[in-house]
Protein backbone atom coordinates (compact mmCIF):
# COMPACT_ATOMS: atom_id res chain seq x y z
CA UNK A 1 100.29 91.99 76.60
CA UNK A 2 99.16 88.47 77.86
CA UNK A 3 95.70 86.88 77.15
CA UNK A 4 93.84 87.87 80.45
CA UNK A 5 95.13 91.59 79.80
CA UNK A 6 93.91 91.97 76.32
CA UNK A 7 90.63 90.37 77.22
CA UNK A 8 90.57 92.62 80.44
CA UNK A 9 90.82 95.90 78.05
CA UNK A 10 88.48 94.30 75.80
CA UNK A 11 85.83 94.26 78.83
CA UNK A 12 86.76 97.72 79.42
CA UNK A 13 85.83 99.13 76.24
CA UNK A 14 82.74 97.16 75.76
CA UNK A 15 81.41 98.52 79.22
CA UNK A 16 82.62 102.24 77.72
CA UNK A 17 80.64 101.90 74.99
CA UNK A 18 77.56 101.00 76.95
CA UNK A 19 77.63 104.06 79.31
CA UNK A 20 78.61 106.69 76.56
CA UNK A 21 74.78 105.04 74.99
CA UNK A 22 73.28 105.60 78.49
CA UNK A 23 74.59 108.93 78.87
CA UNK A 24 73.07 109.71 75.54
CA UNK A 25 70.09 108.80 76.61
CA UNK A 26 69.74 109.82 80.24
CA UNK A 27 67.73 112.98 80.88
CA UNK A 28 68.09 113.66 84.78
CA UNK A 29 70.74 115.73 85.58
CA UNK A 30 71.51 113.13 88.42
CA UNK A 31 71.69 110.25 86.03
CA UNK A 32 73.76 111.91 83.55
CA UNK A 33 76.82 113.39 86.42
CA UNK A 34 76.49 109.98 87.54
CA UNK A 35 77.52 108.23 83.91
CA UNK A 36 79.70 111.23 83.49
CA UNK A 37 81.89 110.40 86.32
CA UNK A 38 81.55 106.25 85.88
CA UNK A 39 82.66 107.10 81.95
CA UNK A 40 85.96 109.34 83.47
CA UNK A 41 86.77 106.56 85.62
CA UNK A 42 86.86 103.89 82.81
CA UNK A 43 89.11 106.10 80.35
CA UNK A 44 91.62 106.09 83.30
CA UNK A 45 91.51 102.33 83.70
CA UNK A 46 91.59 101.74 80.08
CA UNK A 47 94.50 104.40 78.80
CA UNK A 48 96.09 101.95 82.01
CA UNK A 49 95.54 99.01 80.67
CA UNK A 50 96.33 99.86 77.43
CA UNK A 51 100.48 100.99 78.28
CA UNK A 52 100.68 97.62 79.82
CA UNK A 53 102.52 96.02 77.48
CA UNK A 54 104.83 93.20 76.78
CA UNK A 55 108.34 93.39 79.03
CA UNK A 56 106.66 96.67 81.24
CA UNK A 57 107.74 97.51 84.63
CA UNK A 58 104.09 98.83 84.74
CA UNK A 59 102.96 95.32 84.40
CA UNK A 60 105.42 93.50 86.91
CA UNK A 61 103.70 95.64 89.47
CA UNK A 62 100.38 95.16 88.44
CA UNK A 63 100.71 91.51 88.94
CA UNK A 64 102.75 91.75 92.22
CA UNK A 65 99.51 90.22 93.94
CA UNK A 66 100.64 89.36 97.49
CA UNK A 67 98.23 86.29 97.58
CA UNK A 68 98.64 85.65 101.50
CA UNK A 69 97.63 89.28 102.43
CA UNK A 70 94.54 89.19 99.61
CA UNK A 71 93.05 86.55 101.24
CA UNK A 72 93.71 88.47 104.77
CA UNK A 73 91.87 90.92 103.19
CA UNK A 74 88.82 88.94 101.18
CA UNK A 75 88.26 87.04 104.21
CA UNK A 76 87.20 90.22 106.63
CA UNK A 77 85.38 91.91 103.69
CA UNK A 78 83.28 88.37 103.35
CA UNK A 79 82.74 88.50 106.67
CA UNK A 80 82.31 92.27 107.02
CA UNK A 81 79.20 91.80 103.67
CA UNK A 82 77.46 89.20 106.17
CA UNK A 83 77.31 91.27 109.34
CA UNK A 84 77.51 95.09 108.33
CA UNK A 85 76.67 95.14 104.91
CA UNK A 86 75.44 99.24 105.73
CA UNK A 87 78.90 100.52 106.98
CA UNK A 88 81.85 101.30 105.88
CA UNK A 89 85.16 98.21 105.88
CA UNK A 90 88.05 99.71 106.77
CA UNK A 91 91.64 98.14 105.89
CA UNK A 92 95.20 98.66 106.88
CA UNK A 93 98.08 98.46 105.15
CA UNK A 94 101.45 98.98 106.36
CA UNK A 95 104.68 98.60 105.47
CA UNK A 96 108.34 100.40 104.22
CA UNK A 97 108.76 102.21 101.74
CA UNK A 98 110.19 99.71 99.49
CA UNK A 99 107.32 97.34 99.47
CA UNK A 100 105.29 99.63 97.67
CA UNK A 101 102.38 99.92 100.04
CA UNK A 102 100.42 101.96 97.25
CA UNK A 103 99.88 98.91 94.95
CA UNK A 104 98.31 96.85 97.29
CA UNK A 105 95.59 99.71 96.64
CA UNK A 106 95.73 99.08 93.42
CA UNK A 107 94.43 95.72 93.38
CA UNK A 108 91.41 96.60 96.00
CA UNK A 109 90.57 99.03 92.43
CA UNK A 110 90.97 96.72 89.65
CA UNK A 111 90.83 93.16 91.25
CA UNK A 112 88.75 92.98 94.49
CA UNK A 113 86.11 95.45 94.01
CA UNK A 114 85.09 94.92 90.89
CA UNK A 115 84.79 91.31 91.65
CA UNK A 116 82.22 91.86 94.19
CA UNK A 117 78.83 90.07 94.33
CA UNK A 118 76.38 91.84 92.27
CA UNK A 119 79.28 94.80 91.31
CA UNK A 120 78.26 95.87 87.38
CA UNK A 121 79.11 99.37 88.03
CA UNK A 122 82.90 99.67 88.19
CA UNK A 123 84.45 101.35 90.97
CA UNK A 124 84.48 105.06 92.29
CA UNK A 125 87.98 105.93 93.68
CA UNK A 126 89.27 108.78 95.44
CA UNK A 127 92.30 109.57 97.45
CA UNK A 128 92.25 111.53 101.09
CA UNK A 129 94.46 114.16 101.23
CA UNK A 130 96.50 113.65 104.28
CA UNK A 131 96.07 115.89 106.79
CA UNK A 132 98.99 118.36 107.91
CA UNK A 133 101.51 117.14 110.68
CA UNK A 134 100.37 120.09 112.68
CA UNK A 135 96.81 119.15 112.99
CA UNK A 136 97.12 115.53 113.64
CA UNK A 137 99.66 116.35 116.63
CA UNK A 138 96.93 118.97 118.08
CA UNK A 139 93.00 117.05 116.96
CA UNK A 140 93.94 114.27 114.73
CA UNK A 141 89.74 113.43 115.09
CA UNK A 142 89.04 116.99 113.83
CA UNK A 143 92.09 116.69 111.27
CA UNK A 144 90.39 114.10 109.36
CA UNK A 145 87.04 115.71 109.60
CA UNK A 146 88.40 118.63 107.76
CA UNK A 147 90.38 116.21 105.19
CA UNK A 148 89.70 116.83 101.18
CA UNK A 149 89.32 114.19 98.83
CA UNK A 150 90.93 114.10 95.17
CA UNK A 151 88.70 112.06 92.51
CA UNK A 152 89.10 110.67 89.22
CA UNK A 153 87.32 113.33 88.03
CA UNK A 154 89.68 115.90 88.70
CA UNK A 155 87.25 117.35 91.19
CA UNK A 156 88.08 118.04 94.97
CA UNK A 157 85.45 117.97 97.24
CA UNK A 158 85.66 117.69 101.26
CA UNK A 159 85.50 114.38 102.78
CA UNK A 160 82.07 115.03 104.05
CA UNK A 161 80.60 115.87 101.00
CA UNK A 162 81.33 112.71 99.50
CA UNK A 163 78.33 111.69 101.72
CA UNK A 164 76.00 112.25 98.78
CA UNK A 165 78.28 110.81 96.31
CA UNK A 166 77.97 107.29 98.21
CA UNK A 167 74.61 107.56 98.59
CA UNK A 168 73.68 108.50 94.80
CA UNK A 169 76.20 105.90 93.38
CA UNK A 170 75.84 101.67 92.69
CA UNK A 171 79.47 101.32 92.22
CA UNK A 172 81.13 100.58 95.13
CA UNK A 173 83.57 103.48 96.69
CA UNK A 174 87.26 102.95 97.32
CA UNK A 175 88.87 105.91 99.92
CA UNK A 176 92.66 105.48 100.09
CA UNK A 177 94.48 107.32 102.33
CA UNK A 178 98.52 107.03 102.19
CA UNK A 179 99.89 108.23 105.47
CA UNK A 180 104.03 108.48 105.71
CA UNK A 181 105.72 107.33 109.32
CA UNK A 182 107.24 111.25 109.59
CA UNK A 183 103.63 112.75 108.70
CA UNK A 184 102.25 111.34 111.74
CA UNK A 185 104.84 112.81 113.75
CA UNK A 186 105.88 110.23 117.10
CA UNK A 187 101.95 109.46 117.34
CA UNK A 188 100.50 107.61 114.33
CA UNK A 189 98.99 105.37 116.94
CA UNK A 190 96.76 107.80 118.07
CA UNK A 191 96.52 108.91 114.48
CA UNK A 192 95.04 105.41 113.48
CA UNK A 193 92.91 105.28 116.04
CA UNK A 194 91.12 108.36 115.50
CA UNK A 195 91.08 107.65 111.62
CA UNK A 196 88.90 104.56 113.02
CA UNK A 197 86.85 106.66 115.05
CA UNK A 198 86.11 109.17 112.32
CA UNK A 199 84.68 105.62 110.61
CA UNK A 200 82.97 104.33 113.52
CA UNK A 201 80.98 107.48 114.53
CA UNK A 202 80.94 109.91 112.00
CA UNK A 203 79.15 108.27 108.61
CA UNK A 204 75.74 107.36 107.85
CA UNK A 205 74.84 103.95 107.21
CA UNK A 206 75.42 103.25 103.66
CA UNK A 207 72.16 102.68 101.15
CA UNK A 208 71.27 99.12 99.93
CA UNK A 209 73.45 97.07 98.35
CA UNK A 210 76.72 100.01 98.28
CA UNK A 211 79.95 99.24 99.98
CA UNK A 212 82.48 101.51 101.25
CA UNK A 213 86.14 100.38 101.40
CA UNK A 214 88.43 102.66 103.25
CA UNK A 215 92.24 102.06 102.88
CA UNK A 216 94.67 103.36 105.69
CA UNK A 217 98.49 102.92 103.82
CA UNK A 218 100.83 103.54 106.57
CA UNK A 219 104.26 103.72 104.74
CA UNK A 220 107.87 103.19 107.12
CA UNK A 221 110.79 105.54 105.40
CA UNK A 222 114.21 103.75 105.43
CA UNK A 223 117.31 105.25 105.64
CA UNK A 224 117.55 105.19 101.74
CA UNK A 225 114.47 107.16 101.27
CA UNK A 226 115.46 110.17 103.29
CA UNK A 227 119.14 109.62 102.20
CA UNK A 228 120.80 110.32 104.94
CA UNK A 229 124.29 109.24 103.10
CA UNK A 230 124.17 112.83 102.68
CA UNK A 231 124.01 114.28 106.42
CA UNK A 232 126.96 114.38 108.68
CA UNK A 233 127.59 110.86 109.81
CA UNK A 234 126.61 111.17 113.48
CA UNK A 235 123.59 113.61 112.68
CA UNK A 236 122.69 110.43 109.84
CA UNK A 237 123.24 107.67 112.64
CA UNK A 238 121.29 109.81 115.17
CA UNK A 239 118.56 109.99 112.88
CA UNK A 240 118.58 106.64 111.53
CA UNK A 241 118.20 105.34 115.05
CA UNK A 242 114.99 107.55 116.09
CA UNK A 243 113.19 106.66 112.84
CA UNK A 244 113.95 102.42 113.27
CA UNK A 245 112.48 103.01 117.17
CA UNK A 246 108.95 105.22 115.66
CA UNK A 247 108.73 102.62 113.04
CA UNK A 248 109.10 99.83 115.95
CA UNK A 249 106.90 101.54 117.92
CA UNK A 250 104.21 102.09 115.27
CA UNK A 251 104.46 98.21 113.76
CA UNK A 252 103.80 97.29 117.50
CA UNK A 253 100.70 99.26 118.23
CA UNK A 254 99.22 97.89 114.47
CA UNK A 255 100.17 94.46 115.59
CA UNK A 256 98.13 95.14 118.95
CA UNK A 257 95.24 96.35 117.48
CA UNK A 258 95.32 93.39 114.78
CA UNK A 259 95.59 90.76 117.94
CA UNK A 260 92.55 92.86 119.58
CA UNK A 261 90.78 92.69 116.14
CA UNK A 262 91.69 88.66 115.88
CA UNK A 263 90.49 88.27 119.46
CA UNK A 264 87.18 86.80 121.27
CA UNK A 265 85.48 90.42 120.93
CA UNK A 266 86.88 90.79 117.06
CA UNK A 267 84.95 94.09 115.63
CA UNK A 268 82.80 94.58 118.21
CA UNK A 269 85.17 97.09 119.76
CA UNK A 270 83.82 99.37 116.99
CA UNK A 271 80.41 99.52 116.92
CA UNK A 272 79.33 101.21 113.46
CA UNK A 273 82.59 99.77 111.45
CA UNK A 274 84.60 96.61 110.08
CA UNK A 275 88.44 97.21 110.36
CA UNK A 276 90.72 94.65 108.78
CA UNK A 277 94.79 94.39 109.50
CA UNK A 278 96.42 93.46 106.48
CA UNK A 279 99.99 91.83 107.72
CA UNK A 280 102.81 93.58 107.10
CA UNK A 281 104.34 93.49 103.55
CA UNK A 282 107.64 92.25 103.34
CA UNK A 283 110.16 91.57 100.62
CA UNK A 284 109.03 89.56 97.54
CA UNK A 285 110.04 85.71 97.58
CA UNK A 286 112.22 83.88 94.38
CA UNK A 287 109.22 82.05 93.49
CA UNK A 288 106.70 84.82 93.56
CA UNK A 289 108.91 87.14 91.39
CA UNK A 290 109.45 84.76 89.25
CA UNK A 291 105.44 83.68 88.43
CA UNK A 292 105.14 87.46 87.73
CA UNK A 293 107.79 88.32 85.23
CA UNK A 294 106.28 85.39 83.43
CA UNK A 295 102.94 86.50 83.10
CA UNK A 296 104.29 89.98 82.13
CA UNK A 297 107.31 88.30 79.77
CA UNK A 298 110.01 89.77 81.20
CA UNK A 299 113.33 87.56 81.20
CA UNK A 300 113.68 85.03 84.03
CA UNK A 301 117.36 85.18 83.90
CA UNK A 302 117.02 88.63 85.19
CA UNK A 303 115.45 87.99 87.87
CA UNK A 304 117.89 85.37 88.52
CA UNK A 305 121.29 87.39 88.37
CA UNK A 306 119.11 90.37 91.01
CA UNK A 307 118.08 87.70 93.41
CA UNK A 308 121.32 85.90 93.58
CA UNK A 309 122.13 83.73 96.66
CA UNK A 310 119.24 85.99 98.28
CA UNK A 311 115.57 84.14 98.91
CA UNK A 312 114.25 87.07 98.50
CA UNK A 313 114.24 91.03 97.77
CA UNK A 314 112.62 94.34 98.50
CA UNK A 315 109.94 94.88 95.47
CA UNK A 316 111.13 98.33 94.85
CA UNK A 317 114.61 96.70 93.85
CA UNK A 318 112.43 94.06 90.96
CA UNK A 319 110.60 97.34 89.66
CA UNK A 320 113.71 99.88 89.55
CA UNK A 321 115.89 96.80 87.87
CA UNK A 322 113.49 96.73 84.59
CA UNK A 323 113.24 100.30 84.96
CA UNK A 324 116.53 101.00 84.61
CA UNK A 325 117.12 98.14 81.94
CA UNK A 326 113.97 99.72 79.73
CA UNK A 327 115.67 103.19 80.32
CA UNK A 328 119.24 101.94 78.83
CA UNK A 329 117.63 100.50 75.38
């Protein structure tokens, strides 16, 4: 474990300690759910931090930052603090399946939020349930309306009800909601766009000084992931076809709403929200992957002989190579 980790678990346990004393002393019920659940969320970062150790896969994609889409990312929610401090930001992140669209979540939790001006509470995460495929192709407005929410806690609560929660809590609030192409069915246009109006219309402002991040992960399947090696081959190339032309088709209508976004008007399109376009992730660069097995010390040389001739690779193909090589020892 490198420096910055051990000092970063260090942190952790030091803020543990100080909310199992406040618990012990609190005496409203409110107070004391409140350090309850803020107490849950550290042992999850800590037992975390803790398995990251020296030459860990785990660790390699903890520090797979993807700088340029960060700063995408930091720049809106600066911008977002200034103008609508009271409502909720809303992000999206897209791309396949190998790209691991999940850890750029990740980092919002233990990198951004925490980071933010006047943040000593942690942060309260919770992931959306996605809706079913059904729903979204008949309401997909009423589909996320009815949506449940999975805590840290180990409590699930409906998406409304987390109205209070906000409200009642300092530490910023981190919704993630990880949406595959095929669950949206042919329209995860429409499906974004009435994820955004569910945002723009249907949440009260936010008290003073609490932010509400809301992550849309839109994940692209490849032809690996649904292995269609295994279908008859013109049933496979059929298939393979229709799901490049909905993942087209979907990258298109993000890009237009990003251009829309980037435009004269910006956010004022949506009247109660900020929505931020995080570009599309794309396969990890030489140099990056590099920088990162250092600071988790895993051998260069490795990633070397995997990159090859090649400037650069899918991450999923970094993380399954260590995997693999921890497996074999």
């Amino acid at each position: 474990m490198s420096d910055p980790d051990r000092k970063t678990l260090a942190t952790l346990r030091r803020e543990r300690g100080v909310l199992l004393e406040a618990y012990g002393n609190a005496i409203e019920p409110l107070n004391r759910e409140r350090l309850k659940r803020q107490i849950d969320q550290i042992e999850v970062e800590i037992a975390g931090w803790s398995r990251l150790g020296s030459g860990s896969p785990e660790a390699l994609l903890r520090k797979c930052d993807r700088a340029k889409h960060l700063a995408k990312l930091l720049l809106e929610l600066g911008r977002h603090v200034k103008a609508r401090p009271h409502r909720p930001f809303v992000c999206i992140i897209h791309g396949d399946d190998r790209e691991r669209p999940d850890y750029f979540h990740e980092h919002l939790k233990r990198d951004v939020l925490p980071g933010l001006p006047g943040n000593r509470h942690g942060v309260n995460a919770f992931r959306i349930n996605p809706p079913d495929r059904e729903s979204l192709r008949k309401d997909p407005l009423q589909a996320f309306k009815n949506c449940v929410v999975d805590g840290e806690d180990g409590f699930t609560r409906r998406l409304d009800e987390l109205i209070g929660i906000v409200a009642n809590n300092p530490a910023p609030v981190l919704l993630n909601l990880r949406l595959f192409r095929r669950e949206a069915d042919a329209a995860a246009n429409k499906v974004i766009d009435a994820f955004l109006a569910f945002w723009d219309g249907h949440w009260p402002d936010l008290p003073e000084g609490q932010r509400l991040v809301v992550c849309f992960s839109l994940t692209y399947e490849t032809a690996g992931s649904l292995r269609l090696r295994r279908w008859p081959r013109m049933f496979a190339i059929n298939r393979s076809r229709r799901m490049a032309a909905l993942n087209r088709n979907s990258k298109r209508g993000i890009e237009q709403l990003a251009r829309s976004l980037d435009g004269e008007d910006g956010n004022e399109c949506y009247q109660q929200l900020s929505v931020a376009v995080i570009p599309e992730l794309g396969p990890v660069s030489r140099e990056d992957a590099l920088r990162w097995a250092e600071d988790c010390d895993l051998p260069k040389e490795d990633i070397v002989r995997l990159f090859g001739s090649r400037d650069s690779v899918p991450l999923n193909d970094i993380t399954d190579h260590f995997m693999k090589k921890r497996r074999r020892k």
